[in-house]
PDB file of N, CA and C in Angstrom:
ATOM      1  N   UNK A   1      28.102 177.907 151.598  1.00  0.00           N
ATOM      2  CA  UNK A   1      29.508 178.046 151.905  1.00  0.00           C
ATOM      3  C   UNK A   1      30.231 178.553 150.656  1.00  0.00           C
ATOM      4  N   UNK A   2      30.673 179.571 150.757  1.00  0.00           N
ATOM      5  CA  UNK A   2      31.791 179.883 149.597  1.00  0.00           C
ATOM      6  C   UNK A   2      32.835 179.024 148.999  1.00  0.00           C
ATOM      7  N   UNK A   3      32.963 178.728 147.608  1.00  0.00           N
ATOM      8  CA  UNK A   3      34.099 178.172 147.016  1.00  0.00           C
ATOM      9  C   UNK A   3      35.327 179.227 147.317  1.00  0.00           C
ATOM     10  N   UNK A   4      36.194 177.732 147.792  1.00  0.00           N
ATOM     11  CA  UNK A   4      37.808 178.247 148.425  1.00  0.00           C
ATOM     12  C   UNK A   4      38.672 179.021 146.692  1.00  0.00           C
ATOM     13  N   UNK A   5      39.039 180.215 147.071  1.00  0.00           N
ATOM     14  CA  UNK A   5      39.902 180.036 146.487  1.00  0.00           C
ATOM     15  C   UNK A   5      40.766 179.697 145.307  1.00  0.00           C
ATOM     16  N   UNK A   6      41.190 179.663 144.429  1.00  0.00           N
ATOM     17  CA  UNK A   6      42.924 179.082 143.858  1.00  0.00           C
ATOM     18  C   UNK A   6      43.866 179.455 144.867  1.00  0.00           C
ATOM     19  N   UNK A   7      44.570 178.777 144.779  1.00  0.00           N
ATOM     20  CA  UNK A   7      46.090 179.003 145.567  1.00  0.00           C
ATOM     21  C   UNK A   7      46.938 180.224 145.184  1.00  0.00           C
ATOM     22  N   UNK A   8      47.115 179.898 143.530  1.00  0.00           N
ATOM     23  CA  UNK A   8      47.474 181.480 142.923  1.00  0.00           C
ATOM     24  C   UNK A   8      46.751 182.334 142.690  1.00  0.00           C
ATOM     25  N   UNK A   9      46.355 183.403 143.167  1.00  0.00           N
ATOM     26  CA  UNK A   9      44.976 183.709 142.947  1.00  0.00           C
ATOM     27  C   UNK A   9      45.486 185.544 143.425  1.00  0.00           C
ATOM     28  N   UNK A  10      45.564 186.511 141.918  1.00  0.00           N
ATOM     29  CA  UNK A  10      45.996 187.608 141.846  1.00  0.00           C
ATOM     30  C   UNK A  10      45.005 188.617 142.180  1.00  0.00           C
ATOM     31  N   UNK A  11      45.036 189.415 143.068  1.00  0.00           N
ATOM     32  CA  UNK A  11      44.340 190.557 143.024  1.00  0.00           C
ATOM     33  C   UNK A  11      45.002 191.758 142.584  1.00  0.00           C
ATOM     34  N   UNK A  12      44.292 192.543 142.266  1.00  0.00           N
ATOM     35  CA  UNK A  12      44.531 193.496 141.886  1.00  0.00           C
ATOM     36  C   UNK A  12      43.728 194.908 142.453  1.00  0.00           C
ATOM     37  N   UNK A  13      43.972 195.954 142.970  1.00  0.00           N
ATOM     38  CA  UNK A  13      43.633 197.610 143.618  1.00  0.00           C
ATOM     39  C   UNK A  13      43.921 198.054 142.283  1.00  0.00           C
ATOM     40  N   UNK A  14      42.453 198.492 142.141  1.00  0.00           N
ATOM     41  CA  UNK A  14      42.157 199.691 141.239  1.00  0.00           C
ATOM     42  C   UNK A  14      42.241 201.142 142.129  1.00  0.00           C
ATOM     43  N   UNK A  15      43.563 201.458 141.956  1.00  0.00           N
ATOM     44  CA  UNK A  15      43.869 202.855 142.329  1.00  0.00           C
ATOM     45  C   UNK A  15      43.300 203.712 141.916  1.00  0.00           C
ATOM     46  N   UNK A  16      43.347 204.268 140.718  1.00  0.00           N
ATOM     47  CA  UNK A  16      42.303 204.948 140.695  1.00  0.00           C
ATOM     48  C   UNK A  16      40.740 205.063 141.411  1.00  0.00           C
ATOM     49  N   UNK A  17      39.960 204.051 141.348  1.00  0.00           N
ATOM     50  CA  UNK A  17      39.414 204.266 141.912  1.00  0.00           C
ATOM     51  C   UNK A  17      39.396 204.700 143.176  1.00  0.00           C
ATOM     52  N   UNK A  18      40.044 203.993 143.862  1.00  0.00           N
ATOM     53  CA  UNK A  18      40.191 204.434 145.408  1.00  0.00           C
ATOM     54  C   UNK A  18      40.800 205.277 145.621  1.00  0.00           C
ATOM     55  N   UNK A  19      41.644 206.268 144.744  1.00  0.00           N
ATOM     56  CA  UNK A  19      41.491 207.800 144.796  1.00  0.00           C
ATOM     57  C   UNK A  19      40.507 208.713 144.715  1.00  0.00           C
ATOM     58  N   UNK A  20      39.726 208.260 143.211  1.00  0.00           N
ATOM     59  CA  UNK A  20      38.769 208.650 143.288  1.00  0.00           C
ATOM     60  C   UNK A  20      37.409 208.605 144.248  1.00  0.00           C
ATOM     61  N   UNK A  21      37.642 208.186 145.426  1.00  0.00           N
ATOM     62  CA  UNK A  21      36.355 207.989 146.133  1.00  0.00           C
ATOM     63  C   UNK A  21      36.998 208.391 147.683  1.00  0.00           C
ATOM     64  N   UNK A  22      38.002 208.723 147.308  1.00  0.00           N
ATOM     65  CA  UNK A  22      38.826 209.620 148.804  1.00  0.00           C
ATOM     66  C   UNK A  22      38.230 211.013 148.347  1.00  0.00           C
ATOM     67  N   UNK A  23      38.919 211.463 147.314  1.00  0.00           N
ATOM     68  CA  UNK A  23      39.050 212.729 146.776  1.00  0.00           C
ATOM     69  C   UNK A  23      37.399 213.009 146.947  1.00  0.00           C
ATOM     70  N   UNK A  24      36.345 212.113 145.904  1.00  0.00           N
ATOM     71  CA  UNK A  24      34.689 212.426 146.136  1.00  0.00           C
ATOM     72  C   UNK A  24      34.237 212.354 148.059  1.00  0.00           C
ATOM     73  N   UNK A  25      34.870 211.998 148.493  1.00  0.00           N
ATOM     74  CA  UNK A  25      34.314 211.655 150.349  1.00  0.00           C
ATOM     75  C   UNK A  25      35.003 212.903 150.649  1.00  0.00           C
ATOM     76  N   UNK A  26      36.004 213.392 150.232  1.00  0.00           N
ATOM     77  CA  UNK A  26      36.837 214.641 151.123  1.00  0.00           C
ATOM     78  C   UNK A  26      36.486 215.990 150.841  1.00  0.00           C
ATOM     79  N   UNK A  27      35.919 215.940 149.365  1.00  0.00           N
ATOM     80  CA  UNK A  27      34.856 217.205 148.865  1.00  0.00           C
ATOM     81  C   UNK A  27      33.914 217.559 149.558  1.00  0.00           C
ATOM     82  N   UNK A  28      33.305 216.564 149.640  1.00  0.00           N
ATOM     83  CA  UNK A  28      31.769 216.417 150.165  1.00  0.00           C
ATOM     84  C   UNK A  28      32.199 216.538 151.916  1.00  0.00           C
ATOM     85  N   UNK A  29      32.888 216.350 152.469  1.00  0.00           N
ATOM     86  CA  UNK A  29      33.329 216.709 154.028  1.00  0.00           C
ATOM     87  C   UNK A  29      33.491 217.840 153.941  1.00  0.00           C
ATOM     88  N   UNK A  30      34.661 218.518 153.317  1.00  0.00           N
ATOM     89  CA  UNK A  30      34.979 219.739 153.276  1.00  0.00           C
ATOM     90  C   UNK A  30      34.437 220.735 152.854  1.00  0.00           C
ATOM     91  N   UNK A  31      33.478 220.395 151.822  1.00  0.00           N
ATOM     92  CA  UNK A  31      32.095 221.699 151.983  1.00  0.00           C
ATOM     93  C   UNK A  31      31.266 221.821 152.849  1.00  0.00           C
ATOM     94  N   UNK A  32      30.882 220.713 153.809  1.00  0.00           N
ATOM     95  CA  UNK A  32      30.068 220.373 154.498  1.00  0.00           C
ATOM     96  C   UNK A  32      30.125 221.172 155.921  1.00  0.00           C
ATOM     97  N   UNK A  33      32.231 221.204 156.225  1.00  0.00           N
ATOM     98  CA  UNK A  33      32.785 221.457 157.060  1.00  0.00           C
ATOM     99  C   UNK A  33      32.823 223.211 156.610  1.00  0.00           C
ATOM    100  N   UNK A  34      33.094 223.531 155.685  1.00  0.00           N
ATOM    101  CA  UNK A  34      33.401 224.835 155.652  1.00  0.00           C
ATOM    102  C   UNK A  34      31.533 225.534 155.890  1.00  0.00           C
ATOM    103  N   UNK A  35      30.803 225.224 155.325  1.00  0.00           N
ATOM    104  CA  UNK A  35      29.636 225.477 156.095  1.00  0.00           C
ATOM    105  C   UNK A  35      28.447 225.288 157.432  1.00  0.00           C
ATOM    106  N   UNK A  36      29.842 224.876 158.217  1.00  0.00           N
ATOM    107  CA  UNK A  36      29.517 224.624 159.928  1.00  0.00           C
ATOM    108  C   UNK A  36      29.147 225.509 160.398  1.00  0.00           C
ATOM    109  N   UNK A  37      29.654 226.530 160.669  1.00  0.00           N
ATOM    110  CA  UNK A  37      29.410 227.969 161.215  1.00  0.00           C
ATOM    111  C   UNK A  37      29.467 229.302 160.331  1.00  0.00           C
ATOM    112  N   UNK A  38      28.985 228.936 159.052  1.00  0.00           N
ATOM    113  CA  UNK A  38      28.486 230.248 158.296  1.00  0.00           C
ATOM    114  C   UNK A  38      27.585 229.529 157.394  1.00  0.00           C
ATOM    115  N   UNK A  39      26.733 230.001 156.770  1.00  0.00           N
ATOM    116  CA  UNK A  39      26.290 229.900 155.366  1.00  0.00           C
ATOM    117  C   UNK A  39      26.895 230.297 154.286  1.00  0.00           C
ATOM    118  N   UNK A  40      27.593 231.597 154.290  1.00  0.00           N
ATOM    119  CA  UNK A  40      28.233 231.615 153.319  1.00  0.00           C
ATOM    120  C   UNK A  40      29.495 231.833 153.391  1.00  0.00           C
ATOM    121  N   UNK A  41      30.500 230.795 153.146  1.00  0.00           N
ATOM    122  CA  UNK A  41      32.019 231.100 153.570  1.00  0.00           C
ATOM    123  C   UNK A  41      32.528 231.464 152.267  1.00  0.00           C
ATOM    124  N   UNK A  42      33.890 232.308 152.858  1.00  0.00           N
ATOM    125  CA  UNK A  42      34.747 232.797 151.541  1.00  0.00           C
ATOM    126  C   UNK A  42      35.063 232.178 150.799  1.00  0.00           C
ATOM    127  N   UNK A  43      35.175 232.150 149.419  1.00  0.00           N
ATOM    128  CA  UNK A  43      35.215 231.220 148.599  1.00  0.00           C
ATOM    129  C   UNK A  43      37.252 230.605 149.215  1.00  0.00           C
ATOM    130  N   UNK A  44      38.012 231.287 149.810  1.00  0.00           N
ATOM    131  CA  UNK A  44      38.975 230.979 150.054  1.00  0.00           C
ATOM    132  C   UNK A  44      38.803 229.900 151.857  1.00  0.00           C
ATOM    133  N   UNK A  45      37.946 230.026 151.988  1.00  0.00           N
ATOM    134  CA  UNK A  45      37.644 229.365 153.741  1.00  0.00           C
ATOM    135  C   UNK A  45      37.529 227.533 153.071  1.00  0.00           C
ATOM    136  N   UNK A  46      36.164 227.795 152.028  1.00  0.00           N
ATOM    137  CA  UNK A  46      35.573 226.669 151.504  1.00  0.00           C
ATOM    138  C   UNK A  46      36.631 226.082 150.539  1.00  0.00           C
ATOM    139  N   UNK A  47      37.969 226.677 150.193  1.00  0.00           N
ATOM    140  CA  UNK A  47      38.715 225.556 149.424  1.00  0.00           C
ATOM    141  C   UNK A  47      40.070 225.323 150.125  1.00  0.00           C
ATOM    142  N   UNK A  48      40.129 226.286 151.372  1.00  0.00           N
ATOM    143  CA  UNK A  48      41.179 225.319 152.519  1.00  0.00           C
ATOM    144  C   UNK A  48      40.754 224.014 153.069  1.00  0.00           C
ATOM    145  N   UNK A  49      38.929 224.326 153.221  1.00  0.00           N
ATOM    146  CA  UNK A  49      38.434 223.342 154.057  1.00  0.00           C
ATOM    147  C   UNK A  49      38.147 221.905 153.010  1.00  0.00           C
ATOM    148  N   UNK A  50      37.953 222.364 151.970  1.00  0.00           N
ATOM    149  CA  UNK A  50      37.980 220.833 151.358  1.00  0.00           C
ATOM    150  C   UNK A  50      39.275 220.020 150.931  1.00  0.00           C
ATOM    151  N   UNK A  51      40.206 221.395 150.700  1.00  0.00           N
ATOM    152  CA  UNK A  51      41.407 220.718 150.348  1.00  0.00           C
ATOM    153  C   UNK A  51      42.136 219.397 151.740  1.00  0.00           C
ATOM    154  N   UNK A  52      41.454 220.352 152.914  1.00  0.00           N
ATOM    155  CA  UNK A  52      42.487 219.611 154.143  1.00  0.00           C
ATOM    156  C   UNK A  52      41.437 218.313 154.067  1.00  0.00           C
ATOM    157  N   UNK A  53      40.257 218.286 154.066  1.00  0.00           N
ATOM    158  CA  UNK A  53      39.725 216.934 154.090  1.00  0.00           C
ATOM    159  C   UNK A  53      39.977 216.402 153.096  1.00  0.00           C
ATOM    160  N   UNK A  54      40.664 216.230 152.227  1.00  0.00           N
ATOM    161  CA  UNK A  54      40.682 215.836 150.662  1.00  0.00           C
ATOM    162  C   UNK A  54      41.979 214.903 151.254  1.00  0.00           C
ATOM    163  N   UNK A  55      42.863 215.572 151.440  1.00  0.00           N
ATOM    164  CA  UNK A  55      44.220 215.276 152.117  1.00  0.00           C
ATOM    165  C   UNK A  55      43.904 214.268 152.926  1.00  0.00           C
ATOM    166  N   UNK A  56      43.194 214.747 153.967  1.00  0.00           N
ATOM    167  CA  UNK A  56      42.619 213.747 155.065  1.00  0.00           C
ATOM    168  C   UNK A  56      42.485 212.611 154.615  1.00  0.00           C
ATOM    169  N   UNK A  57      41.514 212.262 153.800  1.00  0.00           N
ATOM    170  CA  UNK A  57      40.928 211.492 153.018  1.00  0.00           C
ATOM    171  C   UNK A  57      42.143 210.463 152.402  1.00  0.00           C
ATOM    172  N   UNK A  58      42.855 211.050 151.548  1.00  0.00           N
ATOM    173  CA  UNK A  58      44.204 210.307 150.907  1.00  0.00           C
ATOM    174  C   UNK A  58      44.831 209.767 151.845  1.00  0.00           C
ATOM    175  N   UNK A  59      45.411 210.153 153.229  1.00  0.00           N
ATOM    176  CA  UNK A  59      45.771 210.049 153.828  1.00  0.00           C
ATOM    177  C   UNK A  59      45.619 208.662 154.253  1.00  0.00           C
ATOM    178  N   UNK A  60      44.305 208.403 154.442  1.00  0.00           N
ATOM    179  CA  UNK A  60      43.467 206.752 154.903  1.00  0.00           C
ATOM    180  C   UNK A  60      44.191 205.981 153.964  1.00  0.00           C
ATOM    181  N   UNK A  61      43.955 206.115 152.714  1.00  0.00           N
ATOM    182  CA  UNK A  61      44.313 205.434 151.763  1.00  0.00           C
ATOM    183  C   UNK A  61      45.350 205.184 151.112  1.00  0.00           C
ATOM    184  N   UNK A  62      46.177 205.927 151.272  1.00  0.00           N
ATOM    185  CA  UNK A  62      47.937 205.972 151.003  1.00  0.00           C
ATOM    186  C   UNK A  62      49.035 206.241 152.004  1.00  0.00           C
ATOM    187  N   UNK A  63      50.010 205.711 151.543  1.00  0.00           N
ATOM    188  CA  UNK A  63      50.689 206.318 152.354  1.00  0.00           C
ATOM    189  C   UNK A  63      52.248 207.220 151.788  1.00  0.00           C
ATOM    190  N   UNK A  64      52.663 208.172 152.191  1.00  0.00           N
ATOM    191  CA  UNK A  64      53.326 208.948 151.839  1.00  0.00           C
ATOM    192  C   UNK A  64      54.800 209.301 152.782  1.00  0.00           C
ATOM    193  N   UNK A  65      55.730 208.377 152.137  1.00  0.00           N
ATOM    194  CA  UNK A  65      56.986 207.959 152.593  1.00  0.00           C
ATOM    195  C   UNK A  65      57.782 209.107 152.417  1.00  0.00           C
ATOM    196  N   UNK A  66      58.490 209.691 153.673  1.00  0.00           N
ATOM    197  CA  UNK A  66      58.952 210.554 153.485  1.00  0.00           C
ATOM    198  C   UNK A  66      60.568 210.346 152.279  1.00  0.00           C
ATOM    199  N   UNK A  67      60.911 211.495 151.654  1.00  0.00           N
ATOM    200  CA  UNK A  67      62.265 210.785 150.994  1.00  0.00           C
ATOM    201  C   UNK A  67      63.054 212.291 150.916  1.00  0.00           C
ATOM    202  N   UNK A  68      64.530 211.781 151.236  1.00  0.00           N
ATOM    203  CA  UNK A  68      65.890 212.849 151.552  1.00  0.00           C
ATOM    204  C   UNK A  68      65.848 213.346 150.106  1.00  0.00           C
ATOM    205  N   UNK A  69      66.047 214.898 149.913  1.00  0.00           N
ATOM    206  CA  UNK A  69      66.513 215.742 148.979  1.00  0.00           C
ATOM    207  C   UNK A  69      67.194 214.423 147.988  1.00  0.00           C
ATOM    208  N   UNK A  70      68.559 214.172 148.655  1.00  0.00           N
ATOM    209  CA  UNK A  70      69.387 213.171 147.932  1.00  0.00           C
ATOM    210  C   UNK A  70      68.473 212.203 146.888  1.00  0.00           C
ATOM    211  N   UNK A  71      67.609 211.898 147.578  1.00  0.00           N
ATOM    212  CA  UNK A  71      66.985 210.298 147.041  1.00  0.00           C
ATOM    213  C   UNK A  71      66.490 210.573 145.604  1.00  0.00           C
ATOM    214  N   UNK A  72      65.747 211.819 145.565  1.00  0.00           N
ATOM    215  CA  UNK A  72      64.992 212.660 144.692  1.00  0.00           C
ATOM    216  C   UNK A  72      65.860 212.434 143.501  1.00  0.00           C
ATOM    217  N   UNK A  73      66.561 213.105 143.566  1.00  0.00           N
ATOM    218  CA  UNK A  73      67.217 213.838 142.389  1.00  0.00           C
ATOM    219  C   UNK A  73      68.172 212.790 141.600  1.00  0.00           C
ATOM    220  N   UNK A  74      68.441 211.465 142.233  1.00  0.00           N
ATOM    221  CA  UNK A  74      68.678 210.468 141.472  1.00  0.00           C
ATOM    222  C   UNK A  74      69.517 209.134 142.037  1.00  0.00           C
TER     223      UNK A  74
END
């Protein structure tokens, strides 16, 4: 049986990492994907296609709040 716990008991997300392992999973999709139906895709085919899985990827893992011009700037 596992020991319970502390009550206060801090975690912490290493962001980085878990960027880093979106970004490495969305590479590796998106080359994978850009060589579905060719062997050799344009070098411009193969860096739409990893970029959108890359995105994809972040996507799982973050989230991205939209914000008004206004909010931006101060």
């Amino acid at each position: 049986m596992a020991a319970a716990l502390p009550i206060h008991t801090t975690v912490r997300i290493n962001a980085y990492e878990v960027v880093r392992r979106a970004v490495e999973a969305g590479a590796a999709y998106g080359w994978h994907r850009a060589h579905k139906h060719t062997d050799q895709p344009t070098p411009e085919a193969a860096a739409e296609a990893i970029a959108d899985a890359v995105m994809g990827e972040l996507c799982e893992v973050l989230c991205f709040d939209a914000v008004e011009p206004a909010e931006r700037e101060g």
